[in-house]
PDB file of N, CA and C in Angstrom:
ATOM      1  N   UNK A   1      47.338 114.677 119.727  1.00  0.00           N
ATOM      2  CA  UNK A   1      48.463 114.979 118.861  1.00  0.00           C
ATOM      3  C   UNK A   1      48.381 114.077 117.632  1.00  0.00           C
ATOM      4  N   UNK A   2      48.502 114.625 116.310  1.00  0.00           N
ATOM      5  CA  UNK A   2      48.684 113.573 115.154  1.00  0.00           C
ATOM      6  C   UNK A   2      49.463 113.294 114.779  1.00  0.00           C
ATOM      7  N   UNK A   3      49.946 111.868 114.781  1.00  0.00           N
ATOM      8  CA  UNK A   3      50.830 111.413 114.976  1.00  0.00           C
ATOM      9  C   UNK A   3      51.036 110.417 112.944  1.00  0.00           C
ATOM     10  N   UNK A   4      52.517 110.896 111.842  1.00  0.00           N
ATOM     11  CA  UNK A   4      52.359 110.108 110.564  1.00  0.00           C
ATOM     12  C   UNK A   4      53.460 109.735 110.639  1.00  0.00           C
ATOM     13  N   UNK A   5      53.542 109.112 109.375  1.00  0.00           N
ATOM     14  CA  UNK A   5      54.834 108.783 108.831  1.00  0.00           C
ATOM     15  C   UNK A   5      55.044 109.492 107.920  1.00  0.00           C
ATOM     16  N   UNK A   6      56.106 110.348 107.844  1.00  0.00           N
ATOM     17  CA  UNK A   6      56.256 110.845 106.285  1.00  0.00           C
ATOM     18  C   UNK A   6      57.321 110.229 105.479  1.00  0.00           C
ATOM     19  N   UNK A   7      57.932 109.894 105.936  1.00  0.00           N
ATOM     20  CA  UNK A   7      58.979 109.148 104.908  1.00  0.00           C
ATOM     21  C   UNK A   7      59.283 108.013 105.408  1.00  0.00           C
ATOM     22  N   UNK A   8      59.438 106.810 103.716  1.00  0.00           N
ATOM     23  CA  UNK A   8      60.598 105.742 104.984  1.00  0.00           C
ATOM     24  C   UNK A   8      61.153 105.111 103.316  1.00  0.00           C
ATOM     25  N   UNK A   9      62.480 104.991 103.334  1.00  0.00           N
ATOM     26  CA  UNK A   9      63.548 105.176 102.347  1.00  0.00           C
ATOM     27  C   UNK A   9      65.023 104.451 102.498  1.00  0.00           C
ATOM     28  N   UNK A  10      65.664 104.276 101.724  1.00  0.00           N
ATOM     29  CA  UNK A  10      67.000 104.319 102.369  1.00  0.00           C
ATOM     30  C   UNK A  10      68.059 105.483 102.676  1.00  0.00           C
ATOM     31  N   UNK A  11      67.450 106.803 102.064  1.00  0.00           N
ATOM     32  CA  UNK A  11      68.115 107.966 102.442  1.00  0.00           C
ATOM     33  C   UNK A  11      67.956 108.404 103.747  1.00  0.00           C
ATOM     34  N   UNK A  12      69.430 108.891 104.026  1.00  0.00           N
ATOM     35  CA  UNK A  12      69.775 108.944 105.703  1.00  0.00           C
ATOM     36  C   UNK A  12      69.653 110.419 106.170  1.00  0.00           C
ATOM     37  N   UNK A  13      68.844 111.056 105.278  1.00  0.00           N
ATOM     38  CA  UNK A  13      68.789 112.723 105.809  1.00  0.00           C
ATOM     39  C   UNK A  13      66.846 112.824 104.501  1.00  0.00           C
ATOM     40  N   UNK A  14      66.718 113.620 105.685  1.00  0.00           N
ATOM     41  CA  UNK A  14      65.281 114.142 104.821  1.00  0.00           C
ATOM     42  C   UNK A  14      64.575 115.374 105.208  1.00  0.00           C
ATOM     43  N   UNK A  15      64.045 116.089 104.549  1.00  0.00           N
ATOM     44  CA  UNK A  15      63.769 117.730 104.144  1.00  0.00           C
ATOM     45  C   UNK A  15      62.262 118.316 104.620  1.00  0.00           C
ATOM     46  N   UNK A  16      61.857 117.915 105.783  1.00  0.00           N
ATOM     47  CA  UNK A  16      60.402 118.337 105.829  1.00  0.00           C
ATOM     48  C   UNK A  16      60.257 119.559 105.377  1.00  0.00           C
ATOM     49  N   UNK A  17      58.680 119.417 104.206  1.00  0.00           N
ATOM     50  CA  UNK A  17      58.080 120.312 103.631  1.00  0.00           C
ATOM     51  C   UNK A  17      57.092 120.555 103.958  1.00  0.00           C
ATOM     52  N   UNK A  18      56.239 121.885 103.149  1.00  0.00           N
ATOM     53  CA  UNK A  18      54.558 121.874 103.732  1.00  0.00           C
ATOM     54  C   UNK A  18      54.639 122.535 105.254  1.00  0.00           C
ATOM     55  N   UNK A  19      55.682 123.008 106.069  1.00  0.00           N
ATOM     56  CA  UNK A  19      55.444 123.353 107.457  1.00  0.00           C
ATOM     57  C   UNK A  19      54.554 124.290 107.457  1.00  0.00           C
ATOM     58  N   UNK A  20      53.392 124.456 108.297  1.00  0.00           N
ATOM     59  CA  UNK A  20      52.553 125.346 108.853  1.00  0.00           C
ATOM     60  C   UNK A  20      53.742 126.713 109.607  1.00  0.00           C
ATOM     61  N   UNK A  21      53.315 127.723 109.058  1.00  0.00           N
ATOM     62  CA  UNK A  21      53.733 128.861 110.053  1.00  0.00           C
ATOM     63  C   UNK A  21      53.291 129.252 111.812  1.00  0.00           C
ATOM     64  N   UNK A  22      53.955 128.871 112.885  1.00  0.00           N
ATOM     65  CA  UNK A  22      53.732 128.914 114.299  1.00  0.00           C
ATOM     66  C   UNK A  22      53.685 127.883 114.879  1.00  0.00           C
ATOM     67  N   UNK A  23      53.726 127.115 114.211  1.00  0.00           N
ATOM     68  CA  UNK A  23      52.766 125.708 114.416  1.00  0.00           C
ATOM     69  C   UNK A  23      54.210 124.722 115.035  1.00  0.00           C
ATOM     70  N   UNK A  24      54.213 124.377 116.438  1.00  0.00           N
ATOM     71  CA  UNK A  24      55.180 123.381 117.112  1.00  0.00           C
ATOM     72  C   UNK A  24      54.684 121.796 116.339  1.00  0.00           C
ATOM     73  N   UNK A  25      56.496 121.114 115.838  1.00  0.00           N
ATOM     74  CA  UNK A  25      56.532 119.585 115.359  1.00  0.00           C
ATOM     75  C   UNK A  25      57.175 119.238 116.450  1.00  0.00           C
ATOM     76  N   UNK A  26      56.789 117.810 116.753  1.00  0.00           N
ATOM     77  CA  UNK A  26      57.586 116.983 117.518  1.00  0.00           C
ATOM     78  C   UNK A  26      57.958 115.818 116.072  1.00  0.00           C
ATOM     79  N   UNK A  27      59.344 115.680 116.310  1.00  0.00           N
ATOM     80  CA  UNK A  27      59.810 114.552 115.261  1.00  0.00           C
ATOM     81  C   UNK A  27      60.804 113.624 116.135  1.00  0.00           C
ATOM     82  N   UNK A  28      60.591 111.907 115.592  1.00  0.00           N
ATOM     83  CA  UNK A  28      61.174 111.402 115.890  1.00  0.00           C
ATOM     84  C   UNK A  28      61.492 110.331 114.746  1.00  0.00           C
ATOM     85  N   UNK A  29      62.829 109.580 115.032  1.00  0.00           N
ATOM     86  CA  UNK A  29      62.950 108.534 113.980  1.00  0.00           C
ATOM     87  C   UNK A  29      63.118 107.221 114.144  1.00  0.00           C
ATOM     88  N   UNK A  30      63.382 106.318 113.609  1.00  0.00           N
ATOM     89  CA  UNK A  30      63.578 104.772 113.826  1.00  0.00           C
ATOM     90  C   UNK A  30      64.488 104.547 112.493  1.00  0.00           C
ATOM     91  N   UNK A  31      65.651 103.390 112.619  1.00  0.00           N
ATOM     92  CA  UNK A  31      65.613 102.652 111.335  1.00  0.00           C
ATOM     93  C   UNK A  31      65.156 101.542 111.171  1.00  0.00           C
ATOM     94  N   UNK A  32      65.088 101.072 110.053  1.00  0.00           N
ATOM     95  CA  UNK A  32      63.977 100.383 109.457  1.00  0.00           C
ATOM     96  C   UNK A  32      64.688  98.985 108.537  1.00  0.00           C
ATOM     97  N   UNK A  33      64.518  97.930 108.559  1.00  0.00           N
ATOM     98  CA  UNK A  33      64.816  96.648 107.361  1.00  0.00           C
ATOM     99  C   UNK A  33      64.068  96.348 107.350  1.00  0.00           C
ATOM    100  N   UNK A  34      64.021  95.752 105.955  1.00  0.00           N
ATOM    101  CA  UNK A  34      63.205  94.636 105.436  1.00  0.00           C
ATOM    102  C   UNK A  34      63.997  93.509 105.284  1.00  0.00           C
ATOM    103  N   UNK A  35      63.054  92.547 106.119  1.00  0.00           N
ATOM    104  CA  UNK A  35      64.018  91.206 105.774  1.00  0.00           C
ATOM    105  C   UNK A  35      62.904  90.665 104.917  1.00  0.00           C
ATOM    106  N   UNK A  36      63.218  89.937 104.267  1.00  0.00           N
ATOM    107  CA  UNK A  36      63.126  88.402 103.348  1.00  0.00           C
ATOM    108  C   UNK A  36      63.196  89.113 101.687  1.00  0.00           C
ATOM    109  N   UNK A  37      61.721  88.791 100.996  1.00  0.00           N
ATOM    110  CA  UNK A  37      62.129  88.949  99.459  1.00  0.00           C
ATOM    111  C   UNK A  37      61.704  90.890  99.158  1.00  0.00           C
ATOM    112  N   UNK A  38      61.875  91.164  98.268  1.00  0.00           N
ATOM    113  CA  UNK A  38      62.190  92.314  97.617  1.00  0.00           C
ATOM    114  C   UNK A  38      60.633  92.639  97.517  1.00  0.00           C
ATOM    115  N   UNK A  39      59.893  94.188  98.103  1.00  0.00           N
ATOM    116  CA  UNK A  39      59.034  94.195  98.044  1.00  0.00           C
ATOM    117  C   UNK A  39      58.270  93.478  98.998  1.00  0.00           C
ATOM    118  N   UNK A  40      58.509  92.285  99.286  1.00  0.00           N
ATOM    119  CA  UNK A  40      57.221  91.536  99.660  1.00  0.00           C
ATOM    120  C   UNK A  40      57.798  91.069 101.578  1.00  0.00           C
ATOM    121  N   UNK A  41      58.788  91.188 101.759  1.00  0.00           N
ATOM    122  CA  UNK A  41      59.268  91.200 102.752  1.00  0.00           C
ATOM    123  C   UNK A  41      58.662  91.813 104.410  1.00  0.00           C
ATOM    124  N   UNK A  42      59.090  91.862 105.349  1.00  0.00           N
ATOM    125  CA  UNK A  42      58.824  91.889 106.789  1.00  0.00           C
ATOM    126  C   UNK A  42      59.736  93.378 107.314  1.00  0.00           C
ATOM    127  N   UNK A  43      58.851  94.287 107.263  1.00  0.00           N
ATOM    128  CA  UNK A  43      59.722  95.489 107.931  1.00  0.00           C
ATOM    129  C   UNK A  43      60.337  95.388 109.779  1.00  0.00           C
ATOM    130  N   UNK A  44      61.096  95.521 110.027  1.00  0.00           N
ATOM    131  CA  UNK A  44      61.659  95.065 111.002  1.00  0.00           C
ATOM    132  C   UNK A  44      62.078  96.626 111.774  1.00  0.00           C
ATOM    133  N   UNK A  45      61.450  97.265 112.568  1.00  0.00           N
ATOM    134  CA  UNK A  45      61.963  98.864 113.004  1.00  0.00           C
ATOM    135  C   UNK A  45      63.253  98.619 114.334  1.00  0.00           C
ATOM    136  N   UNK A  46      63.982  99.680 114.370  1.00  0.00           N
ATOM    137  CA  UNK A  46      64.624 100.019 115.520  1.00  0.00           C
ATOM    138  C   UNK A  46      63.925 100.272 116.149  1.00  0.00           C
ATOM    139  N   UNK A  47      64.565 100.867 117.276  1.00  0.00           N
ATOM    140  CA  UNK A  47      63.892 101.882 118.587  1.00  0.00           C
ATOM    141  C   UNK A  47      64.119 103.415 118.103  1.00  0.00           C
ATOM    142  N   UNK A  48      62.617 103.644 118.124  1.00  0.00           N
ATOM    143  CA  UNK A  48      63.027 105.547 117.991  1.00  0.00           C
ATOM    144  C   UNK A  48      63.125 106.456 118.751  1.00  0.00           C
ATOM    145  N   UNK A  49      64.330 107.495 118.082  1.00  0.00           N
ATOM    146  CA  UNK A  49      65.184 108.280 118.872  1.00  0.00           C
ATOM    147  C   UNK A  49      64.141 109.255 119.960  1.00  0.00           C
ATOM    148  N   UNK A  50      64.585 109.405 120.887  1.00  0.00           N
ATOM    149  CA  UNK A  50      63.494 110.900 121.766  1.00  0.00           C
ATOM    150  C   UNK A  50      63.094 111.628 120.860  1.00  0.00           C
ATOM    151  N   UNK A  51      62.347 112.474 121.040  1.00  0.00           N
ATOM    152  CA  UNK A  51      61.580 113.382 120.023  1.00  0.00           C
ATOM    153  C   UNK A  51      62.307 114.541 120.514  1.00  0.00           C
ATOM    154  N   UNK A  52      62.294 115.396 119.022  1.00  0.00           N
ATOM    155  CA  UNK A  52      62.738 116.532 119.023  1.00  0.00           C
ATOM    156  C   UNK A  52      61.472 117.395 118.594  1.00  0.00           C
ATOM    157  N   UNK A  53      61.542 118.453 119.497  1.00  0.00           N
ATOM    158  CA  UNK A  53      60.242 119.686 119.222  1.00  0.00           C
ATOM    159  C   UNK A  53      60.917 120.738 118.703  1.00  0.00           C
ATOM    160  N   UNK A  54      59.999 121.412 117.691  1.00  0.00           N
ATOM    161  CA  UNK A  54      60.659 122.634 117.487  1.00  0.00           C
ATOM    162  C   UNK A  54      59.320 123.442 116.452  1.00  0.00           C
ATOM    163  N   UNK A  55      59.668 125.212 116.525  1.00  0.00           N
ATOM    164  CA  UNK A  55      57.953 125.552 116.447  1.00  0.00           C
ATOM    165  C   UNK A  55      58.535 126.426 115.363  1.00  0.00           C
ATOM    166  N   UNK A  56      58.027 125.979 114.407  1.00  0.00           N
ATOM    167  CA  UNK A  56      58.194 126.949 112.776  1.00  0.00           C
ATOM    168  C   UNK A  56      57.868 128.526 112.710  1.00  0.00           C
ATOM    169  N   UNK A  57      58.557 129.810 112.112  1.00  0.00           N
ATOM    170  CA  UNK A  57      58.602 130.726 112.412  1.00  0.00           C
ATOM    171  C   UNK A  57      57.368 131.219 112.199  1.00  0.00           C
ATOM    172  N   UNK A  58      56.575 132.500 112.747  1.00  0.00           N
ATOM    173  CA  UNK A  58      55.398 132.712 112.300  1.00  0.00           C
ATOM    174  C   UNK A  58      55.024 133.631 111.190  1.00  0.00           C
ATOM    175  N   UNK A  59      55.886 133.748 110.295  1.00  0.00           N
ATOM    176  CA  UNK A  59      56.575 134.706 109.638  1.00  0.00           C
ATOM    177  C   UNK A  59      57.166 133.824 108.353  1.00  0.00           C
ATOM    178  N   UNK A  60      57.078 133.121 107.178  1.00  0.00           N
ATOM    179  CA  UNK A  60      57.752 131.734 106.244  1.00  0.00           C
ATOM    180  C   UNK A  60      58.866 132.774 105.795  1.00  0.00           C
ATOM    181  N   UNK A  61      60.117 132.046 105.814  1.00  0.00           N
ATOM    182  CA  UNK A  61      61.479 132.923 105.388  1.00  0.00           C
ATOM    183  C   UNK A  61      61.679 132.360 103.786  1.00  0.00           C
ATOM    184  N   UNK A  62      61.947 133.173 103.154  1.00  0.00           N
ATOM    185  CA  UNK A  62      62.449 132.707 101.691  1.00  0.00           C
ATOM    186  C   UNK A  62      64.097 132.333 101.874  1.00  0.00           C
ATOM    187  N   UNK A  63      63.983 131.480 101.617  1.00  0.00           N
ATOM    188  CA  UNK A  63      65.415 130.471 101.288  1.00  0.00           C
ATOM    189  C   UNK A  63      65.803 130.058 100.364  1.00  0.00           C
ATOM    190  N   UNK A  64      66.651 129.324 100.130  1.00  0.00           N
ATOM    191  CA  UNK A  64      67.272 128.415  99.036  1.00  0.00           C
ATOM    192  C   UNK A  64      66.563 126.813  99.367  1.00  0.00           C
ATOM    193  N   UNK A  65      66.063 125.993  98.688  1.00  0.00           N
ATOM    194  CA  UNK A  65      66.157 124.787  98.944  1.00  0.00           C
ATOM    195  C   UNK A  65      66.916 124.162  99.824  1.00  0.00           C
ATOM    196  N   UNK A  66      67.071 123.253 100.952  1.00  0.00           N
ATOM    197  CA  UNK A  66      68.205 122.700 101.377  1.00  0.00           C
ATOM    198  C   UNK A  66      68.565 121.623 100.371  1.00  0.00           C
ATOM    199  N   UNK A  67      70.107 121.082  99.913  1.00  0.00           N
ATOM    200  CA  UNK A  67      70.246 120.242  99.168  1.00  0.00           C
ATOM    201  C   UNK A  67      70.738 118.750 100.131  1.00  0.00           C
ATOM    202  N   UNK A  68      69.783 117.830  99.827  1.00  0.00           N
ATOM    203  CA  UNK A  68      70.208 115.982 100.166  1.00  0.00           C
ATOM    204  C   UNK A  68      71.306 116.034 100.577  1.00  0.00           C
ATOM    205  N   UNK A  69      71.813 115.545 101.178  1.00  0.00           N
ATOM    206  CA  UNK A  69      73.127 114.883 101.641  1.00  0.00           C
ATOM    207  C   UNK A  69      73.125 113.325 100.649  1.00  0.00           C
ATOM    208  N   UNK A  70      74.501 113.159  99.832  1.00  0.00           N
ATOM    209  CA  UNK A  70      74.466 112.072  98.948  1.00  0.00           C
ATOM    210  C   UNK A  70      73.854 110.885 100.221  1.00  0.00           C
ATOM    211  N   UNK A  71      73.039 109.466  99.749  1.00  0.00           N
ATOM    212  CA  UNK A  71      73.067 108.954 101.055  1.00  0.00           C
ATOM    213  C   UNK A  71      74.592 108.215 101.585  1.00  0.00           C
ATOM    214  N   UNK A  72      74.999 107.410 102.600  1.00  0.00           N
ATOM    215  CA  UNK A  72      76.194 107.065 103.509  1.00  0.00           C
ATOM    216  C   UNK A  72      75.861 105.940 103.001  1.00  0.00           C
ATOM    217  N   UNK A  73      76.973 105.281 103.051  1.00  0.00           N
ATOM    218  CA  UNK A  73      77.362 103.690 102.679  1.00  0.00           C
ATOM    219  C   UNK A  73      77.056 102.789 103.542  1.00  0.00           C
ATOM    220  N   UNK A  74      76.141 101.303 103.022  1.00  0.00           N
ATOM    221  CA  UNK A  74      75.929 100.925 103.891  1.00  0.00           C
ATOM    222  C   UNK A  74      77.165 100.357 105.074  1.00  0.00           C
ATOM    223  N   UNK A  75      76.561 100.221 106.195  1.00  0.00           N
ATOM    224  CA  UNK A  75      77.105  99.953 107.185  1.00  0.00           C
ATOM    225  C   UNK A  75      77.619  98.576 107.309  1.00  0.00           C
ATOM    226  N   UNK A  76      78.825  98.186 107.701  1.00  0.00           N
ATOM    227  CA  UNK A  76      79.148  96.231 107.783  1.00  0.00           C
ATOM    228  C   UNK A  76      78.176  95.423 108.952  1.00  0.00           C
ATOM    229  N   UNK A  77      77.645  94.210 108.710  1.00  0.00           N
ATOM    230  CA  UNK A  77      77.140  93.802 109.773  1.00  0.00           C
ATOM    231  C   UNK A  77      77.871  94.451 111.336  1.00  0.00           C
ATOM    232  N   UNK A  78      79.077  93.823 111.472  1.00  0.00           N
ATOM    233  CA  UNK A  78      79.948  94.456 113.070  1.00  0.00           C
ATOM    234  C   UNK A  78      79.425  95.658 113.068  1.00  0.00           C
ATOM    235  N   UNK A  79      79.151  96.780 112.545  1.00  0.00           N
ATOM    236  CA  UNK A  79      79.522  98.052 112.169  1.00  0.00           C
ATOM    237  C   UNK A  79      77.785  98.490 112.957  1.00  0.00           C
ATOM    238  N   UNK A  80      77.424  97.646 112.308  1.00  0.00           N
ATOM    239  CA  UNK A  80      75.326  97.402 112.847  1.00  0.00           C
ATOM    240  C   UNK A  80      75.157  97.066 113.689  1.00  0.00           C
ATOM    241  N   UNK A  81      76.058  95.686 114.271  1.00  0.00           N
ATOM    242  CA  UNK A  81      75.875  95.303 115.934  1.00  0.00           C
ATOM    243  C   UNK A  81      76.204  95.746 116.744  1.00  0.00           C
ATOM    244  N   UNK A  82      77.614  96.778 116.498  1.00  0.00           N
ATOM    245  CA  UNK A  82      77.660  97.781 117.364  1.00  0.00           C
ATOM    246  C   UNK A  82      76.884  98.514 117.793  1.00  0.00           C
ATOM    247  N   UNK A  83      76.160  99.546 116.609  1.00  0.00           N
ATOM    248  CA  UNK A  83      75.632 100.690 117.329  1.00  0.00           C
ATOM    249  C   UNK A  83      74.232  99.915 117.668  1.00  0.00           C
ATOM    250  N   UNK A  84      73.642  98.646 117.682  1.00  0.00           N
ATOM    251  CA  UNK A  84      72.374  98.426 117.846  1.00  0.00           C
ATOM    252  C   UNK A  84      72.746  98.065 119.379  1.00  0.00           C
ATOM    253  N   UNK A  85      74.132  97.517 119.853  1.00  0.00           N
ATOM    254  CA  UNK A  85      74.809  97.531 121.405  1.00  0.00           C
ATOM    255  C   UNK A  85      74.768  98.631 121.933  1.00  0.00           C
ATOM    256  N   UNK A  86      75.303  99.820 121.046  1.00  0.00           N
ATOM    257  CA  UNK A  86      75.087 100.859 121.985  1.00  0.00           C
ATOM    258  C   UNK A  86      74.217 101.407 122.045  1.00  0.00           C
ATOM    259  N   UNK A  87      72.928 101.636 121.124  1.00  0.00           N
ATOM    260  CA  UNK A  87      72.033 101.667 121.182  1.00  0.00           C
ATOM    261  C   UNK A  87      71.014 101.383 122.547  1.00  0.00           C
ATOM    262  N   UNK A  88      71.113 100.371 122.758  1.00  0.00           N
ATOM    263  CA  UNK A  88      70.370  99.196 123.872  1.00  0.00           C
ATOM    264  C   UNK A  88      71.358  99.579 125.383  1.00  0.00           C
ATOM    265  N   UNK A  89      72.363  99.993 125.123  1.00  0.00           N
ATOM    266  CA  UNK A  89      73.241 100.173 126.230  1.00  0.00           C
ATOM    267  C   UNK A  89      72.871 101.967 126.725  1.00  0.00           C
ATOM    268  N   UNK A  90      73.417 102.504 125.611  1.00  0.00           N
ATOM    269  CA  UNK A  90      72.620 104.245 125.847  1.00  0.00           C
ATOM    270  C   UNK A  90      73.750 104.906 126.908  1.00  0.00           C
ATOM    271  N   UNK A  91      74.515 104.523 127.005  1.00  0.00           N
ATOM    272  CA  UNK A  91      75.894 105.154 127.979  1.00  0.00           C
ATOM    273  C   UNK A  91      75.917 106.556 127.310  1.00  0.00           C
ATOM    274  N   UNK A  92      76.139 107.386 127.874  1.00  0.00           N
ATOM    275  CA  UNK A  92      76.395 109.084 128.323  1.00  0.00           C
ATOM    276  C   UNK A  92      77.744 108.875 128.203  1.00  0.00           C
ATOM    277  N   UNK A  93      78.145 109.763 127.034  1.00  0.00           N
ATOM    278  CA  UNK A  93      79.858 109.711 127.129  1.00  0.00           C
ATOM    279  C   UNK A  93      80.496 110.304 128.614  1.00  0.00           C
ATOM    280  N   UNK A  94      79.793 110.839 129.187  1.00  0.00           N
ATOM    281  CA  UNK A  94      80.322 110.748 130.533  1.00  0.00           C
ATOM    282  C   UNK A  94      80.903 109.293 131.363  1.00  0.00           C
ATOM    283  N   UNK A  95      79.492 108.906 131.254  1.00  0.00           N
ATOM    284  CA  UNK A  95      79.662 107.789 132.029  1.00  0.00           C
ATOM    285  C   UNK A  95      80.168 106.685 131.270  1.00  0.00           C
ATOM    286  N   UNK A  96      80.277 106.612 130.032  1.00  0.00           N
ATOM    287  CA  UNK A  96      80.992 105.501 129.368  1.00  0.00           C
ATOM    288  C   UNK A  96      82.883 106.222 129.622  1.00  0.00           C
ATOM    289  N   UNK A  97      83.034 107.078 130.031  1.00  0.00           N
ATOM    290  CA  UNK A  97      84.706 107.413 130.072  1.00  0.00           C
ATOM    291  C   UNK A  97      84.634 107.052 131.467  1.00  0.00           C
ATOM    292  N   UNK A  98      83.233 107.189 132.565  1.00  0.00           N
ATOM    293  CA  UNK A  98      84.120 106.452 133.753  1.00  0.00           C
ATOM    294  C   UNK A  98      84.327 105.295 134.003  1.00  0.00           C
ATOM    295  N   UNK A  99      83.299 104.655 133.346  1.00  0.00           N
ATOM    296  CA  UNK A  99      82.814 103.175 132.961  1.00  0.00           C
ATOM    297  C   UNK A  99      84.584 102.681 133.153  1.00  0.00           C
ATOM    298  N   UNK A 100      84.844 103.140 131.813  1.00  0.00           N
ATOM    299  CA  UNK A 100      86.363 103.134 131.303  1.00  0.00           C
ATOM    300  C   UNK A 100      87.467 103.105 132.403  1.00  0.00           C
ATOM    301  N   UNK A 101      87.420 104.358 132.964  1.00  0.00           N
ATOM    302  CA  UNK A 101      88.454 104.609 134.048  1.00  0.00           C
ATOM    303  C   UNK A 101      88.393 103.299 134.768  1.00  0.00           C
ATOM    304  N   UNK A 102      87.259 103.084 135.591  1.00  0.00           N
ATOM    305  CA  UNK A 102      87.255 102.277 136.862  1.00  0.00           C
ATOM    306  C   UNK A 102      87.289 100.646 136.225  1.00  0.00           C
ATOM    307  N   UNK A 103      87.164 100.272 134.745  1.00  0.00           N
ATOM    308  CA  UNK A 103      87.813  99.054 134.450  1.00  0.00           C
ATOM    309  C   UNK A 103      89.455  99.060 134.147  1.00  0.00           C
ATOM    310  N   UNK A 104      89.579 100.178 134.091  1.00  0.00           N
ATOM    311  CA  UNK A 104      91.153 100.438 134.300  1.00  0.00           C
ATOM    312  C   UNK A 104      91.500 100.091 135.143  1.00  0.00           C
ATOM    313  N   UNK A 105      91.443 100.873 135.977  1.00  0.00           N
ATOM    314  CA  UNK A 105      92.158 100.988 137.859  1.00  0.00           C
ATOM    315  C   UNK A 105      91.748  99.707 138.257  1.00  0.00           C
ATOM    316  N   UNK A 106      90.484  98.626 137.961  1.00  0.00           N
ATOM    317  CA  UNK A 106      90.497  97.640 138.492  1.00  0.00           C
ATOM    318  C   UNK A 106      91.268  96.538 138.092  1.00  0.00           C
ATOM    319  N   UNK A 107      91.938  96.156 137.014  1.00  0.00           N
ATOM    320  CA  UNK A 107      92.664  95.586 136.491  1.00  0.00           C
ATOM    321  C   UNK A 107      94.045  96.019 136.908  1.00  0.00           C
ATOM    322  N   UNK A 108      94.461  97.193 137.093  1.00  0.00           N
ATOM    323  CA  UNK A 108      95.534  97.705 137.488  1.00  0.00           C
ATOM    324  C   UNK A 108      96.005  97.231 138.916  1.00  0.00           C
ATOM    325  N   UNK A 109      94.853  97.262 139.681  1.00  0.00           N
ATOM    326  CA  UNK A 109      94.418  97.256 140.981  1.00  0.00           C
ATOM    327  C   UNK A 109      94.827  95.120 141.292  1.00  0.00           C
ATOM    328  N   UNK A 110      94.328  94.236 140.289  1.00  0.00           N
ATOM    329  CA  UNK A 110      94.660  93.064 140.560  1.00  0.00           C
ATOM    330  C   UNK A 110      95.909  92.318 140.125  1.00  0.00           C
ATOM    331  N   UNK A 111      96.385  93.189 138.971  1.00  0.00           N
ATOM    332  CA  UNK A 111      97.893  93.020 138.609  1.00  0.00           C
ATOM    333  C   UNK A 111      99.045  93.602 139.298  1.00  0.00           C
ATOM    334  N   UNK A 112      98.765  94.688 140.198  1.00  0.00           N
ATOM    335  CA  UNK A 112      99.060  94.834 141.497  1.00  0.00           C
ATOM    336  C   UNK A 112      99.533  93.902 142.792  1.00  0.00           C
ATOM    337  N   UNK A 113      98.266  93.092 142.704  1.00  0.00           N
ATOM    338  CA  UNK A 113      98.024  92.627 144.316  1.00  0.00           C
ATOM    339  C   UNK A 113      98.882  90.931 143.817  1.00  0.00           C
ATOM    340  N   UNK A 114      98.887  90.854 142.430  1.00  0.00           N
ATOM    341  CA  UNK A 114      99.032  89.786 142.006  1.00  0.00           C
ATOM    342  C   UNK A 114     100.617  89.668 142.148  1.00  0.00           C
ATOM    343  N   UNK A 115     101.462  90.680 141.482  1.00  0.00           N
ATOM    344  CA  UNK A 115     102.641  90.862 141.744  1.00  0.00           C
ATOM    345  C   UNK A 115     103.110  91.100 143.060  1.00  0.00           C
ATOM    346  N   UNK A 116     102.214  91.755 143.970  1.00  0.00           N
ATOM    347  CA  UNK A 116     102.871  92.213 145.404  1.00  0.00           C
ATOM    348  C   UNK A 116     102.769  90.638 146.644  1.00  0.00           C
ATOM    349  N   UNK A 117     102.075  89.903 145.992  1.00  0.00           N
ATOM    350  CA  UNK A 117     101.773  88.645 146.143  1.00  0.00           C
ATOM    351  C   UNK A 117     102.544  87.496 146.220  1.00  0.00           C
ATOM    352  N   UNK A 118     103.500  87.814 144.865  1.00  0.00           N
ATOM    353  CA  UNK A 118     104.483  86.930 144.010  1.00  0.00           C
ATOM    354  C   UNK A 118     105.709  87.285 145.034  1.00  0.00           C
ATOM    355  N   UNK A 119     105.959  88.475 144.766  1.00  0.00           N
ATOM    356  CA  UNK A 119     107.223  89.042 144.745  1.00  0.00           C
ATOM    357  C   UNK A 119     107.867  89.703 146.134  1.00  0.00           C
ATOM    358  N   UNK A 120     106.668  89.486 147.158  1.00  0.00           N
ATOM    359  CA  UNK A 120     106.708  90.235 148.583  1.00  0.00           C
ATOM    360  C   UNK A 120     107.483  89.380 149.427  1.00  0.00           C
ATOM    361  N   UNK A 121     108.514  90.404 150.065  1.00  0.00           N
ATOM    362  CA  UNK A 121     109.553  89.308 150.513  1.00  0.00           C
ATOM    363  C   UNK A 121     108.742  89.577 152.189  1.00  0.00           C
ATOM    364  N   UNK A 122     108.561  88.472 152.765  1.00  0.00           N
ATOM    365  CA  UNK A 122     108.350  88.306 153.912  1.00  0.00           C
ATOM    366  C   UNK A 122     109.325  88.517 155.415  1.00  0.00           C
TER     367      UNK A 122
END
């Protein structure tokens, strides 16, 4: 499989061109900093996302251009450590709402025992 880079930017949406007709892409992404000086700096990657496959028609459709999305503002540091937490964490909104529940009920569960504790007349 050949494996490039085609872009790397600060724009947060990008337009693959040139597709072969029939022809299956696997794409995946990472983000990307540069730390230290301008230009001359240390690229620093995320973790990239699962790959997405998908197989171009065999048949090229005439379209309109797609147009850029303006790019998104950068993000606040907190705003970065978050999703690089959830990122690394990878919870399934499933399981992050039960996650949720059962730190509920367990807290519920010791403020409970704590009061029935206090307050239990013997």
């Amino acid at each position: 499989m050949l494996t490039c880079q085609v872009y790397l930017g600060e724009d947060t949406s990008y337009h693959l061109q040139s597709l072969s007709p029939g022809t299956t892409y696997s794409v995946k992404v990472c983000a990307m900093r540069v730390c230290g000086g301008e230009g001359d700096g240390d690229v620093v990657r995320g973790a990239y996302s699962p790959p997405v496959t998908f197989t171009t028609l065999k048949k090229p459709v005439r379209s309109e251009p797609v147009k850029a999305s303006p790019p998104a503002a950068k993000p606040s540091v907190w705003r970065e450590k978050a999703q690089h937490l959830m990122q690394s964490v990878q919870l399934e909104p499933e399981k992050l709402k039960a996650l949720s529940m059962m730190i509920v009920f367990v807290l519920l569960a010791v403020v409970l025992a704590v009061l029935l504790s206090r307050y239990a007349m013997v």
